[in-house]
Protein backbone atom coordinates (compact mmCIF):
# COMPACT_ATOMS: atom_id res chain seq x y z
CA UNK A 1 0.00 0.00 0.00
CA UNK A 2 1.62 3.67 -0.85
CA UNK A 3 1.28 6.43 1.49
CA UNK A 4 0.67 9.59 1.91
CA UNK A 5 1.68 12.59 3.78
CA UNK A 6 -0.70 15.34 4.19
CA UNK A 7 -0.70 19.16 4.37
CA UNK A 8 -2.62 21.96 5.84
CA UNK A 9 -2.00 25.38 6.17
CA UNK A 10 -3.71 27.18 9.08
CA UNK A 11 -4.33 30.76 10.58
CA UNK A 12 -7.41 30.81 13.24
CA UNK A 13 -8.74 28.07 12.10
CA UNK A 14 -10.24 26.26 15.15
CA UNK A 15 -13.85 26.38 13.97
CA UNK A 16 -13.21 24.37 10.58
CA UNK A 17 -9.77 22.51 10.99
CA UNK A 18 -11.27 19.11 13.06
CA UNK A 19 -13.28 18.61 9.50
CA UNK A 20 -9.92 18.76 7.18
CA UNK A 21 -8.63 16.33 9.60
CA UNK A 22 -11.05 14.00 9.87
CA UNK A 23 -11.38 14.06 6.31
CA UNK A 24 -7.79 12.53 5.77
CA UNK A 25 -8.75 9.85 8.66
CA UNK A 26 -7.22 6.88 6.97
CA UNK A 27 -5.91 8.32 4.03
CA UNK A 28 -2.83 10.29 5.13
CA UNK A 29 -0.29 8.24 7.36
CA UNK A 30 0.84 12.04 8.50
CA UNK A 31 -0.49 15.12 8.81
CA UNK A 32 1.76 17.77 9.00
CA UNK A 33 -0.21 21.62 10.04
CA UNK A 34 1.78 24.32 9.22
CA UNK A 35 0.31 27.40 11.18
CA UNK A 36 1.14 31.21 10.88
CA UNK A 37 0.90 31.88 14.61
CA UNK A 38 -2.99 31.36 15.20
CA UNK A 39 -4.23 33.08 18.16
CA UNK A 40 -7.49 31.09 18.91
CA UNK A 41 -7.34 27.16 19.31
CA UNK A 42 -5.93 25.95 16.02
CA UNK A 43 -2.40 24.32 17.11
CA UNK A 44 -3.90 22.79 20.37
CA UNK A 45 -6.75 21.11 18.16
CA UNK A 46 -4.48 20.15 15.83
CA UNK A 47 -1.87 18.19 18.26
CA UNK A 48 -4.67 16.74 19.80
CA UNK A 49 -5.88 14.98 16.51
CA UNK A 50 -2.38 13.85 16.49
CA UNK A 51 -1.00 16.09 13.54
CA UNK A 52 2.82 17.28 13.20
CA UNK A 53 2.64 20.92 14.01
CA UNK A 54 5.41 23.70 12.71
CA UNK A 55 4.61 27.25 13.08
CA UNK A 56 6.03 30.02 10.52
CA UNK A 57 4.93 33.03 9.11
CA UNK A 58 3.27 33.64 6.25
CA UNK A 59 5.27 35.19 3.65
CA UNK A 60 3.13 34.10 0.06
CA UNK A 61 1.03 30.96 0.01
CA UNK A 62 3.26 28.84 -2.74
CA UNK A 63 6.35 29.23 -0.57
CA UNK A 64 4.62 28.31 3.02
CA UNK A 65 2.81 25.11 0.98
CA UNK A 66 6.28 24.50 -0.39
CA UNK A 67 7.50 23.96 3.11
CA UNK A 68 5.21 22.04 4.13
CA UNK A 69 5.93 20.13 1.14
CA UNK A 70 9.77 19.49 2.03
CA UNK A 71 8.67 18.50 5.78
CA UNK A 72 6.93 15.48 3.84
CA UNK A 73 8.34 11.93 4.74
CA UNK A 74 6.26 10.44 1.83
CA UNK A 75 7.05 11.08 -1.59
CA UNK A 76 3.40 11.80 -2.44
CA UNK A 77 1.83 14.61 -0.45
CA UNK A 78 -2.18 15.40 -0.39
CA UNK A 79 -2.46 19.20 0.14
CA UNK A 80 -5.27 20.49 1.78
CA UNK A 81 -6.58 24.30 3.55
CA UNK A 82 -8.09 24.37 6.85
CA UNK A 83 -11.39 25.43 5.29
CA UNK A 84 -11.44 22.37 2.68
CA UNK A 85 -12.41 18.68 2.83
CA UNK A 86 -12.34 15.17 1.01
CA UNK A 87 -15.58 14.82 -0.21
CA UNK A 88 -16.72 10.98 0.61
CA UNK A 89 -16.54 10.10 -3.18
CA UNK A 90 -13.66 11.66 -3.39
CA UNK A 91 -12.06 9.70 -0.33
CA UNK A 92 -13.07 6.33 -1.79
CA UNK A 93 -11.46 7.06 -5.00
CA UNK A 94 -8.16 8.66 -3.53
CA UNK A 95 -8.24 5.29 -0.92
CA UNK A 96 -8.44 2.85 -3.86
CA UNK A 97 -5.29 4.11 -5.40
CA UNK A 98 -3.61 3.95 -2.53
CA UNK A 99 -4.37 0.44 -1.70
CA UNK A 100 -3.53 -0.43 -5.51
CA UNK A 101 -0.59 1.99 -5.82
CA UNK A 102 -0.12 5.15 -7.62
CA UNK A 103 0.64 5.38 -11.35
CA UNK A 104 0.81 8.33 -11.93
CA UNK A 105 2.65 11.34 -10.36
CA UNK A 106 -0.03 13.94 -10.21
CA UNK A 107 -3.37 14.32 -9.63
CA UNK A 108 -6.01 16.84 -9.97
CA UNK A 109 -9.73 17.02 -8.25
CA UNK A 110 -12.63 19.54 -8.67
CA UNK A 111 -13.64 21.85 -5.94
CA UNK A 112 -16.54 22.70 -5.28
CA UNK A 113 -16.45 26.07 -3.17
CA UNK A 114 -19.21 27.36 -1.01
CA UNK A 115 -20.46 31.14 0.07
CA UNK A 116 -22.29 31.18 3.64
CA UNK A 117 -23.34 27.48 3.13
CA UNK A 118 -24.64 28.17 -0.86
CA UNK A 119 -22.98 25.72 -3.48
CA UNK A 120 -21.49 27.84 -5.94
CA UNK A 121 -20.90 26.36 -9.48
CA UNK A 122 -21.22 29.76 -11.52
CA UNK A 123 -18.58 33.24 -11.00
CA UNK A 124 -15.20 30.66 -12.33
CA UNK A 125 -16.14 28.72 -9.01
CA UNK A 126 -16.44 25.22 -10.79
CA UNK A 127 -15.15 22.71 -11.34
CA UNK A 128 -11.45 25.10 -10.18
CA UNK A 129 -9.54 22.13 -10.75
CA UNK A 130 -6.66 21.94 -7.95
CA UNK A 131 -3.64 19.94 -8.48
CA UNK A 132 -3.22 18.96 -4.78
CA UNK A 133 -1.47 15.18 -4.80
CA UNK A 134 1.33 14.54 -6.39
CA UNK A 135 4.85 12.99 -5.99
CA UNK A 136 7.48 15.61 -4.66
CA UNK A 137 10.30 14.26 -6.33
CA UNK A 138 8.79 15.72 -9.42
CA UNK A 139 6.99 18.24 -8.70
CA UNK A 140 7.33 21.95 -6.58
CA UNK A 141 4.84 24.57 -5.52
CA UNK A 142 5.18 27.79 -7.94
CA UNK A 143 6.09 30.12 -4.85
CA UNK A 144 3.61 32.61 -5.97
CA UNK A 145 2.41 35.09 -3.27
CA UNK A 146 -1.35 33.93 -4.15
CA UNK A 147 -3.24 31.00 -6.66
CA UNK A 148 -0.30 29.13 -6.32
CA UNK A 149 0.04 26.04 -8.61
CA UNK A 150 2.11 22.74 -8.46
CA UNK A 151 4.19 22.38 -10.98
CA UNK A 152 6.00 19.49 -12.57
CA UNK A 153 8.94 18.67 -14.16
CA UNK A 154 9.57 16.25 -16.88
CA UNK A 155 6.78 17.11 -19.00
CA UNK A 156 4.54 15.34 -16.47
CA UNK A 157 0.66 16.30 -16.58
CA UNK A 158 -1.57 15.50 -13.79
CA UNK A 159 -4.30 13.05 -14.12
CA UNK A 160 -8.20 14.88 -13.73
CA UNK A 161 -9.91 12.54 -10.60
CA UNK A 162 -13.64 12.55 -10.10
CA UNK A 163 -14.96 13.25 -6.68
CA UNK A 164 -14.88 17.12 -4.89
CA UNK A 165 -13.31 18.70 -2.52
CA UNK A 166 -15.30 20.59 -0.27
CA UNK A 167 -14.01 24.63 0.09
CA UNK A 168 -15.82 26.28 2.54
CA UNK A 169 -14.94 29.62 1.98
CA UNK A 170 -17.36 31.78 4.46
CA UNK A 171 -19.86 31.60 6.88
CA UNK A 172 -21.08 35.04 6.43
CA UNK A 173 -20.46 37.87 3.71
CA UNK A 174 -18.35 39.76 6.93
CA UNK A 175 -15.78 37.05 6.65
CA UNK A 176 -15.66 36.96 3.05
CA UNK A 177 -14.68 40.10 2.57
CA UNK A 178 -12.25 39.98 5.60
CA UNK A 179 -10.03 36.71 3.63
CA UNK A 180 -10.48 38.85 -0.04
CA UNK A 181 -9.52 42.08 1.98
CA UNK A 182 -6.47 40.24 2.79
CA UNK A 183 -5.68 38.49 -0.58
CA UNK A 184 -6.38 42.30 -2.41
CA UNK A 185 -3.02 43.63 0.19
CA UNK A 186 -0.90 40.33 -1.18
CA UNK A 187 -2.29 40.81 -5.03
CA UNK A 188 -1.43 44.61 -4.63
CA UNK A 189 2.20 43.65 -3.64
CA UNK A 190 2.75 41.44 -6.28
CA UNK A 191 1.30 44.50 -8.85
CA UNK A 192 3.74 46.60 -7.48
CA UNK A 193 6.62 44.05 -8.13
CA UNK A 194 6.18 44.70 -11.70
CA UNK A 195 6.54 48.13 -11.69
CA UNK A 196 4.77 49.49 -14.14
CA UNK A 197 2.72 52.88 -13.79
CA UNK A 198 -1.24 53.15 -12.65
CA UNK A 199 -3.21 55.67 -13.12
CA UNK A 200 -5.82 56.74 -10.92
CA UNK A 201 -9.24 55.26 -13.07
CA UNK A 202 -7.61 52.32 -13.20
CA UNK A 203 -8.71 50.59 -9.77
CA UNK A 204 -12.22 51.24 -11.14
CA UNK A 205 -12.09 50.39 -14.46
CA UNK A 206 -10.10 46.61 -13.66
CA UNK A 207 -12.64 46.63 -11.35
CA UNK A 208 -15.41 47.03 -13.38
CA UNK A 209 -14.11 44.72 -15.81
CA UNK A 210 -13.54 41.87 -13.48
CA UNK A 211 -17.32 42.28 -12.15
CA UNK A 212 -18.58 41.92 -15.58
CA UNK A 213 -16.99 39.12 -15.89
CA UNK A 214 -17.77 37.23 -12.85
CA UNK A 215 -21.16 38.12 -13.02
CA UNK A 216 -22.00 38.09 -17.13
CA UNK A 217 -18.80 36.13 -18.62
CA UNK A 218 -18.84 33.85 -15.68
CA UNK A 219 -22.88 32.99 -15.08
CA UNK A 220 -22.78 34.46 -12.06
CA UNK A 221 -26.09 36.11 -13.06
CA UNK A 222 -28.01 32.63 -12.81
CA UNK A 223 -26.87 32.18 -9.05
CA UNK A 224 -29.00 34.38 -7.50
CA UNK A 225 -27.58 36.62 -4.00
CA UNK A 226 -24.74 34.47 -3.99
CA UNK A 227 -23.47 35.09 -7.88
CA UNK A 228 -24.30 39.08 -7.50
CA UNK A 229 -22.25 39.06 -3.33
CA UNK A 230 -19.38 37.43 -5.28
CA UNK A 231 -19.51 39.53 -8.24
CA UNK A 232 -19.54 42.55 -6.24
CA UNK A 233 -16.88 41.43 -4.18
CA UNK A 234 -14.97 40.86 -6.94
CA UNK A 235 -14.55 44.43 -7.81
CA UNK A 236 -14.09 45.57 -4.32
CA UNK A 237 -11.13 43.02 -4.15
CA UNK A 238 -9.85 44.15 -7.90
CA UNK A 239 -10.45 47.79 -6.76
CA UNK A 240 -8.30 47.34 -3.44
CA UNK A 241 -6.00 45.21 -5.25
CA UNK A 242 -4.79 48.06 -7.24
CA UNK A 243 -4.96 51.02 -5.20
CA UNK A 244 -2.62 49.29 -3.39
CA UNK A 245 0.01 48.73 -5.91
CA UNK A 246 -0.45 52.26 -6.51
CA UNK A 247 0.77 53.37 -2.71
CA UNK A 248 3.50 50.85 -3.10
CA UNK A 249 4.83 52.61 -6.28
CA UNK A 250 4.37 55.89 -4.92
CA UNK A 251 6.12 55.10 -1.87
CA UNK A 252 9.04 53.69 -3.79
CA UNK A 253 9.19 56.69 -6.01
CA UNK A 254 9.03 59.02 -3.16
């Protein structure tokens, strides 16, 4: 039988992280949390489910799951987030080829993602394929800051598995926007990086764009509240995203 070593990534996650776990009961032979110094519960839940616990800060999401990645004792590692899980079709299938053996080096599996408990499969939500097993001794995380990818080497292409997993993105619209509020500073930072000039309409006008198409291009139209909240959100993120590049490039020109 192969096995498996697990990921997570956590920040105040106590509410949602006994889920993830439980979710890998069976499949993972370790689970190994990396937290970025929660302040609620997280890393005492965590120990007690019996998971390998390192705390570090969080600099960009590809380099903290690449980390975790090279804490692995298994060459194939299942990445997860504290807000996802296995769905159960997807833990029968991911089971099976671990009692038969892997053969292939990557895999990827749809996710379905969810707003305040609403099953979202318009806005680019679905399927979001997610490359999130895969054999390490082929294979790195991107280091991007944000929508970090695996990569491969060798001209290797992941294989497309049926069965979700389960994002669970927000409870309530307050904590949405809190997590995009936070992805909008990183995104701004990485604008910045490459250093070209924005002008003031700008913000507005990517924004705009980017609501258009979440909500028209994307079908988020057909999903009632939840398609327009995410649409909307989507240019407030967009909007944020670059008026914060822009204080970054006026701060280094000044």
């Amino acid at each position: 039988m192969a096995k498996i070593s697990a990921t997570i990534l956590t920040f105040n996650e106590s509410k949602r992280i006994e889920a993830c776990v439980e979710s890998l009961r069976d499949i993972a032979d370790e689970i190994i949390v990396i937290d970025s110094y929660s302040t609620d519960d997280t890393v005492e839940i965590c120990q007690r489910l019996g998971c390998k616990v390192r705390q570090r800060a969080l600099g960009g999401y590809g380099a903290q799951r690449q980390y975790a990645t090279s804490l692995a004792t298994h060459s194939y590692v299942l990445s997860l987030d504290a807000d996802e899980v296995l769905s159960p079709a997807l833990r029968a299938k991911i089971m099976k080829m671990k009692q038969e053996g892997f053969q292939h080096r990557g895999y990827a599996f749809p996710r379905l993602n969810f707003y305040c408990g609403f099953a979202v499969k318009s806005c680019g939500w679905y399927p979001d394929l997610q490359v999130r097993l895969f054999d390490k001794r082929y294979a790195n995380w991107d280091l991007r800051d944000l929508d970090e990818r695996v990569i491969f080497r060798d001209n290797v292409q992941p294989v497309v598995i049926d069965g979700d997993i389960l994002h669970y993105r927000c409870d309530t619209p307050e904590e949405y926007e809190e997590t995009e509020r936070k992805h909008a500073e990183i995104l701004g930072h990485s604008l910045a990086k490459k250093g070209s000039s924005i002008g003031p309409l700008r913000p507005r006008l990517e924004g705009v764009k980017q609501f258009l198409k979440c909500y028209l291009g994307q079908g988020g139209i057909w999903d009632g509240m939840p398609g327009r909240a995410i649409s909307a959100q989507r240019y407030r993120t967009t909007v944020l995203s670059y008026q914060t590049a822009r204080r970054y490039l006026h701060q280094q020109q000044g």
